[in-house]
PDB file of N, CA and C in Angstrom:
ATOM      1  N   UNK A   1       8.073 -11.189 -46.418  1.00  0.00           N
ATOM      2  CA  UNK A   1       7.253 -10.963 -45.240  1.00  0.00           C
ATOM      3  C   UNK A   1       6.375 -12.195 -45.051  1.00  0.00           C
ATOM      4  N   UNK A   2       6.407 -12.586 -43.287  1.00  0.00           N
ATOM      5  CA  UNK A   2       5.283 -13.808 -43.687  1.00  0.00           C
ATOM      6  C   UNK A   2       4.322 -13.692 -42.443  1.00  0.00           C
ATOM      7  N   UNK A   3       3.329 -13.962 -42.764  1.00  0.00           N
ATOM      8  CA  UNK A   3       1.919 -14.134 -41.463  1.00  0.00           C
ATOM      9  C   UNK A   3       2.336 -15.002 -40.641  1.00  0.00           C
ATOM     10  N   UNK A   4       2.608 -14.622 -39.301  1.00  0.00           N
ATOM     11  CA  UNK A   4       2.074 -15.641 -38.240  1.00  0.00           C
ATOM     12  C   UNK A   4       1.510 -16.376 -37.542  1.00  0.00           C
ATOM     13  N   UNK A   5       2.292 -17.177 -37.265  1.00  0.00           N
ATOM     14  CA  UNK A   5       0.716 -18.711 -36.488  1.00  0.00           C
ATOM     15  C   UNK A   5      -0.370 -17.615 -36.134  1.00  0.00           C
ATOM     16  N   UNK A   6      -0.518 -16.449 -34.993  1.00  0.00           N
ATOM     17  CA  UNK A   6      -1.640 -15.365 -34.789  1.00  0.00           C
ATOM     18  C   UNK A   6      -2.129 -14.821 -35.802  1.00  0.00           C
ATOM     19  N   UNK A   7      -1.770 -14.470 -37.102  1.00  0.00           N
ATOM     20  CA  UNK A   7      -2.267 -13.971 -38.359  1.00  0.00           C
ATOM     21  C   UNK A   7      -1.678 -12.612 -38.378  1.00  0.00           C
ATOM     22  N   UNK A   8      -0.289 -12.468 -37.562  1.00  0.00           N
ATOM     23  CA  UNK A   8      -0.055 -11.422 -37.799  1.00  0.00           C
ATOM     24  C   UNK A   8       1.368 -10.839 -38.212  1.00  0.00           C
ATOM     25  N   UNK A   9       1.293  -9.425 -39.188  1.00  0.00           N
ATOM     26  CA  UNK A   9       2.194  -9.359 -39.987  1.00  0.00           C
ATOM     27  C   UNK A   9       2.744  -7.970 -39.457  1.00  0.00           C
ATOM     28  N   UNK A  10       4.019  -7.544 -39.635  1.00  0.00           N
ATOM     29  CA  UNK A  10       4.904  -6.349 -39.366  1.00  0.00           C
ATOM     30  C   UNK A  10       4.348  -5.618 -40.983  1.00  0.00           C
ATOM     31  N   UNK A  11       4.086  -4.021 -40.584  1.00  0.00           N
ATOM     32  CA  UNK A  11       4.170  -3.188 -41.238  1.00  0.00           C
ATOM     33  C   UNK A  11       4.880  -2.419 -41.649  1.00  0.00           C
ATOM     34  N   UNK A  12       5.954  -2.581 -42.831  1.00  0.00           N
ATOM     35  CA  UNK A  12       7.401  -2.212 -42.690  1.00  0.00           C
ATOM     36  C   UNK A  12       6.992  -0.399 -42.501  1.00  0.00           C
ATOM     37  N   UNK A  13       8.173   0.443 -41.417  1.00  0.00           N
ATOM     38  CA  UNK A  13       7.769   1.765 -40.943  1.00  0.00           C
ATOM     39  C   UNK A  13       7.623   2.935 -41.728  1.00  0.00           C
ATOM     40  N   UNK A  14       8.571   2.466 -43.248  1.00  0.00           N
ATOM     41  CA  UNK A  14       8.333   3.304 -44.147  1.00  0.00           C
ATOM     42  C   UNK A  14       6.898   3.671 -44.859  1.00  0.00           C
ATOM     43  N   UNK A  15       6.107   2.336 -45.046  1.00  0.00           N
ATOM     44  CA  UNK A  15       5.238   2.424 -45.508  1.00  0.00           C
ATOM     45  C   UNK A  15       4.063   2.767 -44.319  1.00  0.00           C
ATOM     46  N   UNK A  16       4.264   2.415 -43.100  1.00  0.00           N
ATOM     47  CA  UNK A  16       3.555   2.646 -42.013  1.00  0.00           C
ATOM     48  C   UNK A  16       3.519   4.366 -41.910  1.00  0.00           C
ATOM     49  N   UNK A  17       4.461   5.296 -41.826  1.00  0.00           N
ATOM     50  CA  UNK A  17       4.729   6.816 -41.962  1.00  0.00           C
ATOM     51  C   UNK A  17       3.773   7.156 -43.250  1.00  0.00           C
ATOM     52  N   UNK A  18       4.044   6.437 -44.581  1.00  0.00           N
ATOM     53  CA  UNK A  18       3.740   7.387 -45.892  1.00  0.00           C
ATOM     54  C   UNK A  18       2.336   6.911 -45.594  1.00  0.00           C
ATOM     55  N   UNK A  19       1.627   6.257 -44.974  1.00  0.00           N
ATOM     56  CA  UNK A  19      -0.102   5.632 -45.120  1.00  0.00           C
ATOM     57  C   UNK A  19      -0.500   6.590 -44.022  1.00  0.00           C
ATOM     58  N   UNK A  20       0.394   6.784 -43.122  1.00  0.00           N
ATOM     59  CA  UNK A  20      -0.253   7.427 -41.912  1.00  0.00           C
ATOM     60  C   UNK A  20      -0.719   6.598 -41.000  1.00  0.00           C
ATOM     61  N   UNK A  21      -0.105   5.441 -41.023  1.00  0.00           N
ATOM     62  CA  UNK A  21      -0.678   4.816 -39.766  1.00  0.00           C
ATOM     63  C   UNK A  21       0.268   4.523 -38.569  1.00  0.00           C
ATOM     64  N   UNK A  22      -0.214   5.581 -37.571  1.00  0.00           N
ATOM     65  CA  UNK A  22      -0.070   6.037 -36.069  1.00  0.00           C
ATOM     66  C   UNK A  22       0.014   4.743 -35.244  1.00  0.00           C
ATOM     67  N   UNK A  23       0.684   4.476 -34.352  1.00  0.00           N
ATOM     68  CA  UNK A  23      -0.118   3.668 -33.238  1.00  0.00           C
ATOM     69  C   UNK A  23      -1.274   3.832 -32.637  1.00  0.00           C
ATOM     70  N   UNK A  24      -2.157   3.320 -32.780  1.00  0.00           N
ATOM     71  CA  UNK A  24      -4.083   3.141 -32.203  1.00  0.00           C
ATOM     72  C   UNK A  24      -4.471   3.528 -33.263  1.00  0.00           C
ATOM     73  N   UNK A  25      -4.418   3.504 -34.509  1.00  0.00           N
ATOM     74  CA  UNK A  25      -5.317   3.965 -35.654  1.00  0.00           C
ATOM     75  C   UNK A  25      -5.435   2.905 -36.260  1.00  0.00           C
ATOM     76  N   UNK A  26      -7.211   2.745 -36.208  1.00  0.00           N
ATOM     77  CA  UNK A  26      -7.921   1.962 -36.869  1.00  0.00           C
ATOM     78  C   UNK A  26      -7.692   1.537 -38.341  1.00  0.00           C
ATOM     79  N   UNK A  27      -7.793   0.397 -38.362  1.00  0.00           N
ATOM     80  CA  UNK A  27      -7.903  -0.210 -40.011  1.00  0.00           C
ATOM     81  C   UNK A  27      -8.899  -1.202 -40.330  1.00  0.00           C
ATOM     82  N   UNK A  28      -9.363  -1.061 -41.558  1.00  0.00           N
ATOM     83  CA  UNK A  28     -10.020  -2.271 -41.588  1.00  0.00           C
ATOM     84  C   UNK A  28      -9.247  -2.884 -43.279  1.00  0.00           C
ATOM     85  N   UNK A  29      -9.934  -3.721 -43.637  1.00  0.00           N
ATOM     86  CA  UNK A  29     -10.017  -4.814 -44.563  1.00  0.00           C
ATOM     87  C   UNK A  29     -10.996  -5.086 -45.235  1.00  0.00           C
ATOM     88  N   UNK A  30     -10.470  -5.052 -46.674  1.00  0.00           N
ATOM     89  CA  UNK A  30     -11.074  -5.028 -48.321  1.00  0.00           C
ATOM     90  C   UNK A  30     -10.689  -6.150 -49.161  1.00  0.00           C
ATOM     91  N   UNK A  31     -11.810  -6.841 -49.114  1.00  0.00           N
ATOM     92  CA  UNK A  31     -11.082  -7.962 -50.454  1.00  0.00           C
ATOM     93  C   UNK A  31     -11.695  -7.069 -51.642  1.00  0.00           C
ATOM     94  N   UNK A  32     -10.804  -7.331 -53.107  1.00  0.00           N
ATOM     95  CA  UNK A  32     -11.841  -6.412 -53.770  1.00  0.00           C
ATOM     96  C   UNK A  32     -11.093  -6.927 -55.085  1.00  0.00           C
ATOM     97  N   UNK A  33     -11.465  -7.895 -56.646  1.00  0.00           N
ATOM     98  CA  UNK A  33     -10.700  -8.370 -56.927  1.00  0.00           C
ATOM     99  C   UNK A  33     -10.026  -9.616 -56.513  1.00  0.00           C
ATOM    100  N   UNK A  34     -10.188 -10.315 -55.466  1.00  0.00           N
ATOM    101  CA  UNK A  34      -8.836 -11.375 -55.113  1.00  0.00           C
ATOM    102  C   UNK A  34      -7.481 -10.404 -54.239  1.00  0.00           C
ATOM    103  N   UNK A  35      -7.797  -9.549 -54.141  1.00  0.00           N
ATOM    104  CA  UNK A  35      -6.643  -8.185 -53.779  1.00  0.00           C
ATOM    105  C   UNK A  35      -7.507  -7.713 -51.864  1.00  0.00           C
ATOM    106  N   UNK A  36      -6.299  -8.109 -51.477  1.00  0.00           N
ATOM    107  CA  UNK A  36      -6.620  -7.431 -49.806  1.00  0.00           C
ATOM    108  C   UNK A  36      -5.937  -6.767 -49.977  1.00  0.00           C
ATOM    109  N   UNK A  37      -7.140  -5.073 -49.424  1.00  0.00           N
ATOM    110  CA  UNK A  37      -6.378  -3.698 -49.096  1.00  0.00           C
ATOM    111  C   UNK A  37      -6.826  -3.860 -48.093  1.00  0.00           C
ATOM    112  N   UNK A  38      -5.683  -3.112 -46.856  1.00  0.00           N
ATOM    113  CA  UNK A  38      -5.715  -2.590 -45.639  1.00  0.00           C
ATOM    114  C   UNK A  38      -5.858  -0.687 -45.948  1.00  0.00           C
ATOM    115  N   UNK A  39      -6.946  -0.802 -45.110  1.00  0.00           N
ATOM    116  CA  UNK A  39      -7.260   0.628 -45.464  1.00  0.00           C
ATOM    117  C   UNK A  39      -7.423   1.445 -43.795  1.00  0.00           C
ATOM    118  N   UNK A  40      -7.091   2.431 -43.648  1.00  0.00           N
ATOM    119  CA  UNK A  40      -7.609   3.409 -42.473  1.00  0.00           C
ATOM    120  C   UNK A  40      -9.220   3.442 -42.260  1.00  0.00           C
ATOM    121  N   UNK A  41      -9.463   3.399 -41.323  1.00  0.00           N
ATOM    122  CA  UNK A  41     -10.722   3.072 -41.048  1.00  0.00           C
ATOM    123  C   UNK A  41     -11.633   4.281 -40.966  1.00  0.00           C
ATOM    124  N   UNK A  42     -12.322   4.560 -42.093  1.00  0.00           N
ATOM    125  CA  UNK A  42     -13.171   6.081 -41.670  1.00  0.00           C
ATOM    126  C   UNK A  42     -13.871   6.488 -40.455  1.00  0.00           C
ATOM    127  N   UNK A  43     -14.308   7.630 -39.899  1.00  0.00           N
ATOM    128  CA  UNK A  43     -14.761   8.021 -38.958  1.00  0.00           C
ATOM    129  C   UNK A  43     -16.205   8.729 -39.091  1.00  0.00           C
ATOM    130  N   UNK A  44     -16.796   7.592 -39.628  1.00  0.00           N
ATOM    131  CA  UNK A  44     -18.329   8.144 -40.024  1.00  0.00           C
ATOM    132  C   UNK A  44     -19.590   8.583 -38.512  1.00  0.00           C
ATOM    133  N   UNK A  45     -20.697   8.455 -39.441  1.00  0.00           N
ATOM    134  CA  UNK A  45     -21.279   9.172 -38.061  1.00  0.00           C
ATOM    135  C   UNK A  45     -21.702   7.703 -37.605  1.00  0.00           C
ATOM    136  N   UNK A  46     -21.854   8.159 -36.172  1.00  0.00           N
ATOM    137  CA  UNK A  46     -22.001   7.069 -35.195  1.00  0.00           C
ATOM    138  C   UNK A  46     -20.849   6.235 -34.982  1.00  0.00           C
ATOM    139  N   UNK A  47     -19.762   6.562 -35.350  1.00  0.00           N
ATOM    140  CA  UNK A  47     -18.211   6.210 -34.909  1.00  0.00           C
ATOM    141  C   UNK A  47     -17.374   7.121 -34.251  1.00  0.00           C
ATOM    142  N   UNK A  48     -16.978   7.216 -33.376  1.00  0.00           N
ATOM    143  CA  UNK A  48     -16.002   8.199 -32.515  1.00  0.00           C
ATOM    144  C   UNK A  48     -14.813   7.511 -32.334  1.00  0.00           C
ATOM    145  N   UNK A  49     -13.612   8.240 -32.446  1.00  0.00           N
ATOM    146  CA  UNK A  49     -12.572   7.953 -31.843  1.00  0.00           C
ATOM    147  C   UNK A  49     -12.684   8.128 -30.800  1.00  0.00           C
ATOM    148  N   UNK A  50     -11.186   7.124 -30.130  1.00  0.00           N
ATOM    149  CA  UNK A  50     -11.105   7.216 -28.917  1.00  0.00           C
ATOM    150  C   UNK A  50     -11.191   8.686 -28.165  1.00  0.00           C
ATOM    151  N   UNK A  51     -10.209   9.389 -28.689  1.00  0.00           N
ATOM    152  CA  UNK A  51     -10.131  10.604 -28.439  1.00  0.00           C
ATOM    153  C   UNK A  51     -11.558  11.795 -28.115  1.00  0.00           C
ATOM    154  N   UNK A  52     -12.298  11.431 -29.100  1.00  0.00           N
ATOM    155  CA  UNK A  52     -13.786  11.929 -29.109  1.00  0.00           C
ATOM    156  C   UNK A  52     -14.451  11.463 -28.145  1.00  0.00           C
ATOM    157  N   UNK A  53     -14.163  10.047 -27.452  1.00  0.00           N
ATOM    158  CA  UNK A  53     -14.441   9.404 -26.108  1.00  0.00           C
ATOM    159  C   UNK A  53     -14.456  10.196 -25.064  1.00  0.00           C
ATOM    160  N   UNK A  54     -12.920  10.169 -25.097  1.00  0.00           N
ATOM    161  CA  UNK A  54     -12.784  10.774 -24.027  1.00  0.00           C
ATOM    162  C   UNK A  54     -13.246  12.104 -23.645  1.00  0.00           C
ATOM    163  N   UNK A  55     -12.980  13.107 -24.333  1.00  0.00           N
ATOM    164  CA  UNK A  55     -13.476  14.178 -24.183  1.00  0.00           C
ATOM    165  C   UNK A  55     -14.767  14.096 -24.121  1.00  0.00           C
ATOM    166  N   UNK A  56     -16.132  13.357 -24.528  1.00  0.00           N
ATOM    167  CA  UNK A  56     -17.546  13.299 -24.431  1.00  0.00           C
ATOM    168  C   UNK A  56     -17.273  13.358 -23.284  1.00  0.00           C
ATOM    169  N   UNK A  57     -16.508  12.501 -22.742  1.00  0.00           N
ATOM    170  CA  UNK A  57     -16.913  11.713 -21.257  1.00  0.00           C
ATOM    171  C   UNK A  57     -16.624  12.784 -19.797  1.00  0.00           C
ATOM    172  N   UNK A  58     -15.284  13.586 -20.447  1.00  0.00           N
ATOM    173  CA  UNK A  58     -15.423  15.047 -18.967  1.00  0.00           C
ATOM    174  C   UNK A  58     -15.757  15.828 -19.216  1.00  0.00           C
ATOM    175  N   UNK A  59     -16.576  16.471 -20.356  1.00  0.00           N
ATOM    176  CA  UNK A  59     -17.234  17.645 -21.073  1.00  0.00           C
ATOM    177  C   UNK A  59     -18.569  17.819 -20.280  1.00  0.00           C
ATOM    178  N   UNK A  60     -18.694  18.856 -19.265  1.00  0.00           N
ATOM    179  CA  UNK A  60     -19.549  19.306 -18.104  1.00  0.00           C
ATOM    180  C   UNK A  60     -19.107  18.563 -17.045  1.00  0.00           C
ATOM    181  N   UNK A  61     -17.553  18.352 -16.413  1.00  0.00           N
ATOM    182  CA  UNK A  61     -17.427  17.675 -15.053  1.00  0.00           C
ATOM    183  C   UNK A  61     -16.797  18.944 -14.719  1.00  0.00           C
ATOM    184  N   UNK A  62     -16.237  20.333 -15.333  1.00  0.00           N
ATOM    185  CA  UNK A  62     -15.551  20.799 -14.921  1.00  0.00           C
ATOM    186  C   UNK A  62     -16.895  21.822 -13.747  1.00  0.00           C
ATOM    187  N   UNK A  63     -16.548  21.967 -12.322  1.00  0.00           N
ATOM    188  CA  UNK A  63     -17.090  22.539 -10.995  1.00  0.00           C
ATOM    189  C   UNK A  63     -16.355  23.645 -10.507  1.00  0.00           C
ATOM    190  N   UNK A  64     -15.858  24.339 -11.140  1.00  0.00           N
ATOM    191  CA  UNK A  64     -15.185  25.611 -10.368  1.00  0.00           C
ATOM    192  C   UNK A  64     -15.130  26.621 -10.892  1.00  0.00           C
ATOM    193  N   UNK A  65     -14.960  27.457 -10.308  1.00  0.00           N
ATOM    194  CA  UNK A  65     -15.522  28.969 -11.292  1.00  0.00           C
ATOM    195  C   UNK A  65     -14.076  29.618 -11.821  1.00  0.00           C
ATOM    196  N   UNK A  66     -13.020  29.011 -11.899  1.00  0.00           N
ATOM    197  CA  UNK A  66     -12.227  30.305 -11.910  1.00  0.00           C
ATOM    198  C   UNK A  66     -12.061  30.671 -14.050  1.00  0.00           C
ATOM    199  N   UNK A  67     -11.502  31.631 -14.063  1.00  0.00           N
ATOM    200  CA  UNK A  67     -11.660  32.346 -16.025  1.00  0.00           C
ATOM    201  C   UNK A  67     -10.479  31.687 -16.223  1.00  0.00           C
ATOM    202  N   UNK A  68     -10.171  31.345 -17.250  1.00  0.00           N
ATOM    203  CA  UNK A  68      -8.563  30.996 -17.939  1.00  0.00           C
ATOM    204  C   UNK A  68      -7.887  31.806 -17.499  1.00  0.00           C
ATOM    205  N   UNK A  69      -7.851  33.274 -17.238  1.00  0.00           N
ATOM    206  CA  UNK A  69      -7.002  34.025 -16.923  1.00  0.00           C
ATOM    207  C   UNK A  69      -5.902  33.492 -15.560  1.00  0.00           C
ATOM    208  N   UNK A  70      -7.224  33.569 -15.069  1.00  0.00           N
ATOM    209  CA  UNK A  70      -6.830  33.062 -13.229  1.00  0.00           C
ATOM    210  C   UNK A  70      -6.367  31.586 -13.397  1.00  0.00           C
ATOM    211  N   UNK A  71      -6.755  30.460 -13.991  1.00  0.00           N
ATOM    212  CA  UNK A  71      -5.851  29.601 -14.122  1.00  0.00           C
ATOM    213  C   UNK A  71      -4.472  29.516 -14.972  1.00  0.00           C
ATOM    214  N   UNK A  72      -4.295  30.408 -15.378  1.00  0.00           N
ATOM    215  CA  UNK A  72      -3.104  30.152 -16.065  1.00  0.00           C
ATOM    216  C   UNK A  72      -2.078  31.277 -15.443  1.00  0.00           C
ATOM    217  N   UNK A  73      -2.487  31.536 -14.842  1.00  0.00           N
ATOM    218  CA  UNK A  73      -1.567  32.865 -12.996  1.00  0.00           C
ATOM    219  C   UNK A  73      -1.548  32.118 -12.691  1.00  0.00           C
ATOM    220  N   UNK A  74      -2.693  31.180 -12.001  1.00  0.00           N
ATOM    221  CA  UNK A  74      -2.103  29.706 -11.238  1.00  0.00           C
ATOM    222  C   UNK A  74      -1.354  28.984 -11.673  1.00  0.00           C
ATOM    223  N   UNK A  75      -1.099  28.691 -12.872  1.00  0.00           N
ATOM    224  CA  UNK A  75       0.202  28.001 -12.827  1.00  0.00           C
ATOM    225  C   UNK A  75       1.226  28.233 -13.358  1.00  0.00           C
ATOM    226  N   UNK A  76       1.727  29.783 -13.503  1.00  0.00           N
ATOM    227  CA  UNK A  76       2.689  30.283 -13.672  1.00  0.00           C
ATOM    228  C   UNK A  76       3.160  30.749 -12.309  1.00  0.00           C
ATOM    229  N   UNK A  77       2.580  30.796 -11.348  1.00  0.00           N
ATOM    230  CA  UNK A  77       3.562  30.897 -10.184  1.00  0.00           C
ATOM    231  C   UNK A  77       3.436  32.768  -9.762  1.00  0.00           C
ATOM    232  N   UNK A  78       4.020  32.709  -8.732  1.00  0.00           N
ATOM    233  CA  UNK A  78       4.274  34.289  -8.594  1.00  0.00           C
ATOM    234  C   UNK A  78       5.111  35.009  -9.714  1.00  0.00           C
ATOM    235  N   UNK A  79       5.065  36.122 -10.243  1.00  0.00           N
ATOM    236  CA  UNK A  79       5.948  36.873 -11.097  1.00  0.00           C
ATOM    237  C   UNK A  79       6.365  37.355 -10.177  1.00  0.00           C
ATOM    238  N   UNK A  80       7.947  38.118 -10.609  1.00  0.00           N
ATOM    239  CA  UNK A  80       8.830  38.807 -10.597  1.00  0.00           C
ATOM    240  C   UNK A  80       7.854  39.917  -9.727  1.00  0.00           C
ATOM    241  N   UNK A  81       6.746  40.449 -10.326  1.00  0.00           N
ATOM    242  CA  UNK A  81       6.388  41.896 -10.320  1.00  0.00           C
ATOM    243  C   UNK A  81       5.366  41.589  -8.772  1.00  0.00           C
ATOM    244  N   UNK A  82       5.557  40.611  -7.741  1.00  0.00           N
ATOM    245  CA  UNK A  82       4.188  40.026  -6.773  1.00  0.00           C
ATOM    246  C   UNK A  82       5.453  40.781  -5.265  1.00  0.00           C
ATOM    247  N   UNK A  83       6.933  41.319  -5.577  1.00  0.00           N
ATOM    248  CA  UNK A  83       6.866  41.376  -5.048  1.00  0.00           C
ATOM    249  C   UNK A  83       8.205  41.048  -3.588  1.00  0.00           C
TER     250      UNK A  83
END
């Protein structure tokens, strides 16, 4: 395996699956020893994933009154039984 002019290296997929590393999941970097570990990047406080982003960000935009019930009739369509 070799680093590129950019500094960057392929993560062979086997080892990419058994570490758990997803596409968009954070890593950082450990010298420790003379020894670089690439490690998953914890999610301490005052760090959010993206995901945690997003959802902050439309959490109270929702404006309409209807119950889960009634939206999920809405989008199942008329039944059989309407008719």
């Amino acid at each position: 395996m070799r680093i590129t002019g950019k500094g960057q290296v392929t993560i062979p997929q086997d080892v990419r699956e058994r570490a758990g590393l997803m596409p968009g999941t954070d890593v950082e970097f450990r010298i420790e020893d003379g020894v670089v570990r690439l490690l998953k990047a914890t999610t301490g406080a005052g760090r959010r994933t993206r995901g945690q982003k997003l959802v902050e960000g439309l959490r109270g935009r929702g404006d309409f009154k209807m119950t889960t019930d009634e939206i999920v009739a809405l989008m199942r369509g008329p039944s059989a039984d309407d008719g």
